[in-house]
Each structure stands twice: as structure tokens, then as C-alpha cells.
PDB file of N, CA and C in Angstrom:
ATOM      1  N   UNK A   1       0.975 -11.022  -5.322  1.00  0.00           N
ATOM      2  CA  UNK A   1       0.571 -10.216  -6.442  1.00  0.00           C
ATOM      3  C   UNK A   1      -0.711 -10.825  -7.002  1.00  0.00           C
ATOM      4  N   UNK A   2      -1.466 -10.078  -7.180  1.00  0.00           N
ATOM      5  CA  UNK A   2      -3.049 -10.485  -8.171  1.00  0.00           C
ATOM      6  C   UNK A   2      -3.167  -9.094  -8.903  1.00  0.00           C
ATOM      7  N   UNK A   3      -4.639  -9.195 -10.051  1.00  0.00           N
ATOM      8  CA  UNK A   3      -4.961  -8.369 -10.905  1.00  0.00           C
ATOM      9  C   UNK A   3      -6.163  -7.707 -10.324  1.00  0.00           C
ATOM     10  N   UNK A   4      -6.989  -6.943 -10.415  1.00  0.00           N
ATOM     11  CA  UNK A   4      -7.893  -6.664 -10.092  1.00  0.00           C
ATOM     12  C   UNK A   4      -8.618  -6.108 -11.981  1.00  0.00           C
ATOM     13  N   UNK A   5      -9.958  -7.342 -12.127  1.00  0.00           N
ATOM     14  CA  UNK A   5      -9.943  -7.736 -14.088  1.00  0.00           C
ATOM     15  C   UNK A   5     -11.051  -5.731 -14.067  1.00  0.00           C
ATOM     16  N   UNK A   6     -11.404  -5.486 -12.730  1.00  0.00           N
ATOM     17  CA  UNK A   6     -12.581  -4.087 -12.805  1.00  0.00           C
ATOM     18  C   UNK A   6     -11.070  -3.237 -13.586  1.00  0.00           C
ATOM     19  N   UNK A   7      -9.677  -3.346 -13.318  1.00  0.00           N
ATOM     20  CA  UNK A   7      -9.235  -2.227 -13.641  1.00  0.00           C
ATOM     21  C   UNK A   7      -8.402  -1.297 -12.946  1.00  0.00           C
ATOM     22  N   UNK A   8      -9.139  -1.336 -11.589  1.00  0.00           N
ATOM     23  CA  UNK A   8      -9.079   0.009 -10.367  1.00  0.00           C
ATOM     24  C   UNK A   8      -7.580  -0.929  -9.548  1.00  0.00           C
ATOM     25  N   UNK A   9      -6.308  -0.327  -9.345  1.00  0.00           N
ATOM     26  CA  UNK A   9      -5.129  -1.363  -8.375  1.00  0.00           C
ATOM     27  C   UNK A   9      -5.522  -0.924  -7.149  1.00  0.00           C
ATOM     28  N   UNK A  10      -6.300   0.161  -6.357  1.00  0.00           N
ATOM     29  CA  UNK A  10      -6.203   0.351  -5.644  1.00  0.00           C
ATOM     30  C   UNK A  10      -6.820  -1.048  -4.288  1.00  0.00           C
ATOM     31  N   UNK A  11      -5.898  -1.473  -3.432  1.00  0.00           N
ATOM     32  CA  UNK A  11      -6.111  -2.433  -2.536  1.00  0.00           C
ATOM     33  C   UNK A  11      -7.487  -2.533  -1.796  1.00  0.00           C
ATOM     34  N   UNK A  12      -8.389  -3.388  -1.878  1.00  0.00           N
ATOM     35  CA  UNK A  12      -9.651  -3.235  -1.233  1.00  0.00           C
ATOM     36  C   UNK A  12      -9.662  -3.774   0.079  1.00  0.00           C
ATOM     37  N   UNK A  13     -10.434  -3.956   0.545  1.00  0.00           N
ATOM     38  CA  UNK A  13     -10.616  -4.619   2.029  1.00  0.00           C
ATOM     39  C   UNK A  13     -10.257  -5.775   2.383  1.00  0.00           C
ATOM     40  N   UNK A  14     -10.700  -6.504   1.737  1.00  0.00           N
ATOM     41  CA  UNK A  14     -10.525  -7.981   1.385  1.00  0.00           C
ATOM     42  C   UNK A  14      -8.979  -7.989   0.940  1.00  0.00           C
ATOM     43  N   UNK A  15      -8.528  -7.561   0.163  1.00  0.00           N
ATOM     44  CA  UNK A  15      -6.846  -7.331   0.318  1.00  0.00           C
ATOM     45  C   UNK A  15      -5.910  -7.420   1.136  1.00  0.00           C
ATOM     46  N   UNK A  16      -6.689  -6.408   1.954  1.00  0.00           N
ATOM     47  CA  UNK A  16      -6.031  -6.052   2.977  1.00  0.00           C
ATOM     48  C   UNK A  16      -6.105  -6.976   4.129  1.00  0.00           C
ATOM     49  N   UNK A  17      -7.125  -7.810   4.346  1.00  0.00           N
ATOM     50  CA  UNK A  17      -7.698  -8.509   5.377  1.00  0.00           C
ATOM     51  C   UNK A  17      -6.533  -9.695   4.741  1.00  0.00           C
ATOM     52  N   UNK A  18      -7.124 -10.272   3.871  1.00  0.00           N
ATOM     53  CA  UNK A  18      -5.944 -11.432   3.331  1.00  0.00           C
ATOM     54  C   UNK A  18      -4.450 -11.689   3.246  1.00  0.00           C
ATOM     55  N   UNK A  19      -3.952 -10.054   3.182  1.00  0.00           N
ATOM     56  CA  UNK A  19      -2.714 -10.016   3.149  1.00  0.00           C
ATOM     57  C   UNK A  19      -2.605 -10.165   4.817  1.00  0.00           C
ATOM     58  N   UNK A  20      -3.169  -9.491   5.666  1.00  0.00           N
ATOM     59  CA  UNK A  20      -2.600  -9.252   7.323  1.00  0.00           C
ATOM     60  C   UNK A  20      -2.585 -11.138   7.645  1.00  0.00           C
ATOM     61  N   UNK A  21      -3.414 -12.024   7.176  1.00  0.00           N
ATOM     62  CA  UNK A  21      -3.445 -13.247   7.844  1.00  0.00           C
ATOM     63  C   UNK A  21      -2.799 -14.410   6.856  1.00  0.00           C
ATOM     64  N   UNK A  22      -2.197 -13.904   5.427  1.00  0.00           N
ATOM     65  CA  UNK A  22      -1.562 -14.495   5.017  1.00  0.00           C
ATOM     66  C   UNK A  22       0.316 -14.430   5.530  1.00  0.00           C
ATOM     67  N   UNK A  23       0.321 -12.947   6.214  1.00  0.00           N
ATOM     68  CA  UNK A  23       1.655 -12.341   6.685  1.00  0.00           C
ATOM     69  C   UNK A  23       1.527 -13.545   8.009  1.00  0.00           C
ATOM     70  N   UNK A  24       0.777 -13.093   8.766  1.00  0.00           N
ATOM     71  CA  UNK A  24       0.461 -13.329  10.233  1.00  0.00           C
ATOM     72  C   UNK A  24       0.640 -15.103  10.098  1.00  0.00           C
ATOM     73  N   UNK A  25       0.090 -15.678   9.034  1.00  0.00           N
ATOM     74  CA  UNK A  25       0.514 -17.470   9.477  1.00  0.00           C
ATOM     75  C   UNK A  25       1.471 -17.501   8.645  1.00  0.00           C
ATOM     76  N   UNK A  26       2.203 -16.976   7.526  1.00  0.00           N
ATOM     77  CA  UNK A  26       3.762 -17.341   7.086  1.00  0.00           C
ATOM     78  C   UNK A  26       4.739 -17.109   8.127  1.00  0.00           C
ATOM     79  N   UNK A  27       4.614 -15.739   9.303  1.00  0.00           N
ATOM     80  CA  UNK A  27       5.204 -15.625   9.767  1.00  0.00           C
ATOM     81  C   UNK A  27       5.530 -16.469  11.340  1.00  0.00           C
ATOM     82  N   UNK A  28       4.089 -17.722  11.123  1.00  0.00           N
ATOM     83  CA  UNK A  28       4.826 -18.920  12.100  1.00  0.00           C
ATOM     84  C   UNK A  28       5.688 -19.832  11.921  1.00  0.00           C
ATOM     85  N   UNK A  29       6.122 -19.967  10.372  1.00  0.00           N
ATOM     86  CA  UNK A  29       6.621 -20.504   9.646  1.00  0.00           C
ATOM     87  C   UNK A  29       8.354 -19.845   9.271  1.00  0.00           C
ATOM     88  N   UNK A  30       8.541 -18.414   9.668  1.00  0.00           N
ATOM     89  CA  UNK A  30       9.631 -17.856   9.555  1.00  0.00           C
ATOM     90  C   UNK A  30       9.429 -17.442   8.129  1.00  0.00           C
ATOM     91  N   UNK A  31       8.483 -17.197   7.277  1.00  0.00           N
ATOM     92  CA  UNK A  31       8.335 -16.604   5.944  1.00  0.00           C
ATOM     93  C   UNK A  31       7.944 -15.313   6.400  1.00  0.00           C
ATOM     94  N   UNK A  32       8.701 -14.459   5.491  1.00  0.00           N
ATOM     95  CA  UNK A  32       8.655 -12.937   5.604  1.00  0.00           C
ATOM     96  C   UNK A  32       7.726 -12.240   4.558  1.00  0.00           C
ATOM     97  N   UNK A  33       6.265 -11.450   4.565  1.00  0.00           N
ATOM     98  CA  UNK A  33       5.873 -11.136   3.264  1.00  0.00           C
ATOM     99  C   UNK A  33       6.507  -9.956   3.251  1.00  0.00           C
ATOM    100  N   UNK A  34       7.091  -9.196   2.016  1.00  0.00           N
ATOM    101  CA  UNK A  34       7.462  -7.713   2.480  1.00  0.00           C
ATOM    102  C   UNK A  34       6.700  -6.859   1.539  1.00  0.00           C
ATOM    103  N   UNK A  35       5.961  -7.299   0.722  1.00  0.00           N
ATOM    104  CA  UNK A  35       5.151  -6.416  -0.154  1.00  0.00           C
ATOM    105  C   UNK A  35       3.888  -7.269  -0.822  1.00  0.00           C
ATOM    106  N   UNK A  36       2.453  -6.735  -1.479  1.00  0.00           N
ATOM    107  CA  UNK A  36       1.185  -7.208  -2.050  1.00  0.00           C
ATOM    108  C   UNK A  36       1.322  -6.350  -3.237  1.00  0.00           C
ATOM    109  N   UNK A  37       1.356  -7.114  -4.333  1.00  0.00           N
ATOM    110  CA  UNK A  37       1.346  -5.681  -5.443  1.00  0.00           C
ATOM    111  C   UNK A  37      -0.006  -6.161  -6.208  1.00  0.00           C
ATOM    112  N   UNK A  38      -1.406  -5.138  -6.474  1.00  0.00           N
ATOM    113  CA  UNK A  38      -2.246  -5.108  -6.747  1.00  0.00           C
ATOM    114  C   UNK A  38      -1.914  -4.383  -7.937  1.00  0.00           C
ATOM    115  N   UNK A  39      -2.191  -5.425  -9.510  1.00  0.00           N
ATOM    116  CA  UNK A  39      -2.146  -5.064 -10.549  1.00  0.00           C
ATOM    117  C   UNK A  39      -3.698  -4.731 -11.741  1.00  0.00           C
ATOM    118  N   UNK A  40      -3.906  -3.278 -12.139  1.00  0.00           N
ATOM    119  CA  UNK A  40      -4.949  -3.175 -12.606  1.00  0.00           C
ATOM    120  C   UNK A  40      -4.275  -2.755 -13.794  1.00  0.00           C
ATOM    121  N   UNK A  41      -5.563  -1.749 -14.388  1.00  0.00           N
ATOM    122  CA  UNK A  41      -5.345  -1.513 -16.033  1.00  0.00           C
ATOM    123  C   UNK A  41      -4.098   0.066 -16.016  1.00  0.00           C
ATOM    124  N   UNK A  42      -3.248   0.110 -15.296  1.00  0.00           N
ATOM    125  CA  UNK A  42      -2.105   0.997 -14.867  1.00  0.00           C
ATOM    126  C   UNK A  42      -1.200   0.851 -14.408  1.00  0.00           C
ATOM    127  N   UNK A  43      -0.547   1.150 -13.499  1.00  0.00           N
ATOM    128  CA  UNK A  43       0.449   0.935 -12.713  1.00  0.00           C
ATOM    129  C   UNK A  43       0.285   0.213 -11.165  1.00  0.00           C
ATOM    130  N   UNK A  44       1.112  -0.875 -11.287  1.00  0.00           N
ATOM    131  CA  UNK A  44       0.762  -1.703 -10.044  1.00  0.00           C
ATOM    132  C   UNK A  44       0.824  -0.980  -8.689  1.00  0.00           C
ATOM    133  N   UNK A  45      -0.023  -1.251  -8.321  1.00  0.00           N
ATOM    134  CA  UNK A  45       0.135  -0.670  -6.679  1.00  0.00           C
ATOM    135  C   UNK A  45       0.617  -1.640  -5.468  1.00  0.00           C
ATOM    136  N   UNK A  46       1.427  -0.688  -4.681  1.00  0.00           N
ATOM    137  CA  UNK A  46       2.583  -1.598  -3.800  1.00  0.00           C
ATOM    138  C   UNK A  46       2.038  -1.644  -2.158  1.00  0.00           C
ATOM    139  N   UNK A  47       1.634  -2.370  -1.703  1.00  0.00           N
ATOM    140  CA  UNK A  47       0.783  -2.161  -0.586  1.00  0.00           C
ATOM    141  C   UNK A  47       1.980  -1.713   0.176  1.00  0.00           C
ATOM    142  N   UNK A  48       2.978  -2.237   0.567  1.00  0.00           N
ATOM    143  CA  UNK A  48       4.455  -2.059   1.508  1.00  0.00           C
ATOM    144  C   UNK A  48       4.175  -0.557   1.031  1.00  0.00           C
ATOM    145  N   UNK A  49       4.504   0.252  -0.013  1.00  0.00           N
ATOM    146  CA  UNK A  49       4.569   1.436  -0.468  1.00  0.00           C
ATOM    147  C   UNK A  49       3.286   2.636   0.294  1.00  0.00           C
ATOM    148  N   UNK A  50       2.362   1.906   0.265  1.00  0.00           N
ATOM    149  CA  UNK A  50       1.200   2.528   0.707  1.00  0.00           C
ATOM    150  C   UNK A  50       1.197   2.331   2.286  1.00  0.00           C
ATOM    151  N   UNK A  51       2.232   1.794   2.596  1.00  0.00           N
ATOM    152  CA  UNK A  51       1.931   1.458   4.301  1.00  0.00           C
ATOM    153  C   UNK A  51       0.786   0.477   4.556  1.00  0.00           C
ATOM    154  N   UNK A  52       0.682  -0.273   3.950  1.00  0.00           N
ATOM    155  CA  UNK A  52      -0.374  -1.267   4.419  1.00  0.00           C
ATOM    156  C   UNK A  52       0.391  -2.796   4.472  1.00  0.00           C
ATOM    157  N   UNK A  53       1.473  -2.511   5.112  1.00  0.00           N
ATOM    158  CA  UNK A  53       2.513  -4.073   5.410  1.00  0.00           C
ATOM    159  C   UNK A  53       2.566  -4.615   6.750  1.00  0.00           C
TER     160      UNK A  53
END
């Protein structure tokens, strides 16, 4: 989970890039990520939700 301080939750690139290689080396480790929730000035957005897991 992070904030995004612009406002906008929607997941950017860099999000997305970070989450795939933060999943990808926990999961040599047997750590499971199952969701990124990107919090702005609204309602958090759920990357798992959006299909981006």
C-alpha cells in the first residue's frame, strides 16, 4: 500500500513495474503478494481488483 500526495489512485507504471518484481522475488522466498492498494484523495484502488496481480 502507498499514497499517491498528486491525488489521482489510479496505479501508474512504475507501480506496476514494482509490484510485478516485488511479487516475483517474495515469491522465491514463499511470500505471497495478493493485492497493491494505491491510496489517493478517494477511494483506494485495489490492483488484485483491477487485474493487475
Amino acid at each position: 500500500m502507498h499514497n499517491h500526495p498528486s491525488g489521482v489512485a489510479e496505479p501508474s507504471a512504475a507501480d506496476r513495474a514494482i509490484t510485478r518484481e516485488l511479487k516475483d522475488a517474495l515469491q522465491l522466498i514463499g511470500v505471497r503478494v495478493l493485492d497493491h492498494l494505491v491510496i489517493g484523495s478517494g477511494e483506494p484502488v485495489s490492483m488484485a481488483a483491477q487485474g493487475l496481480m
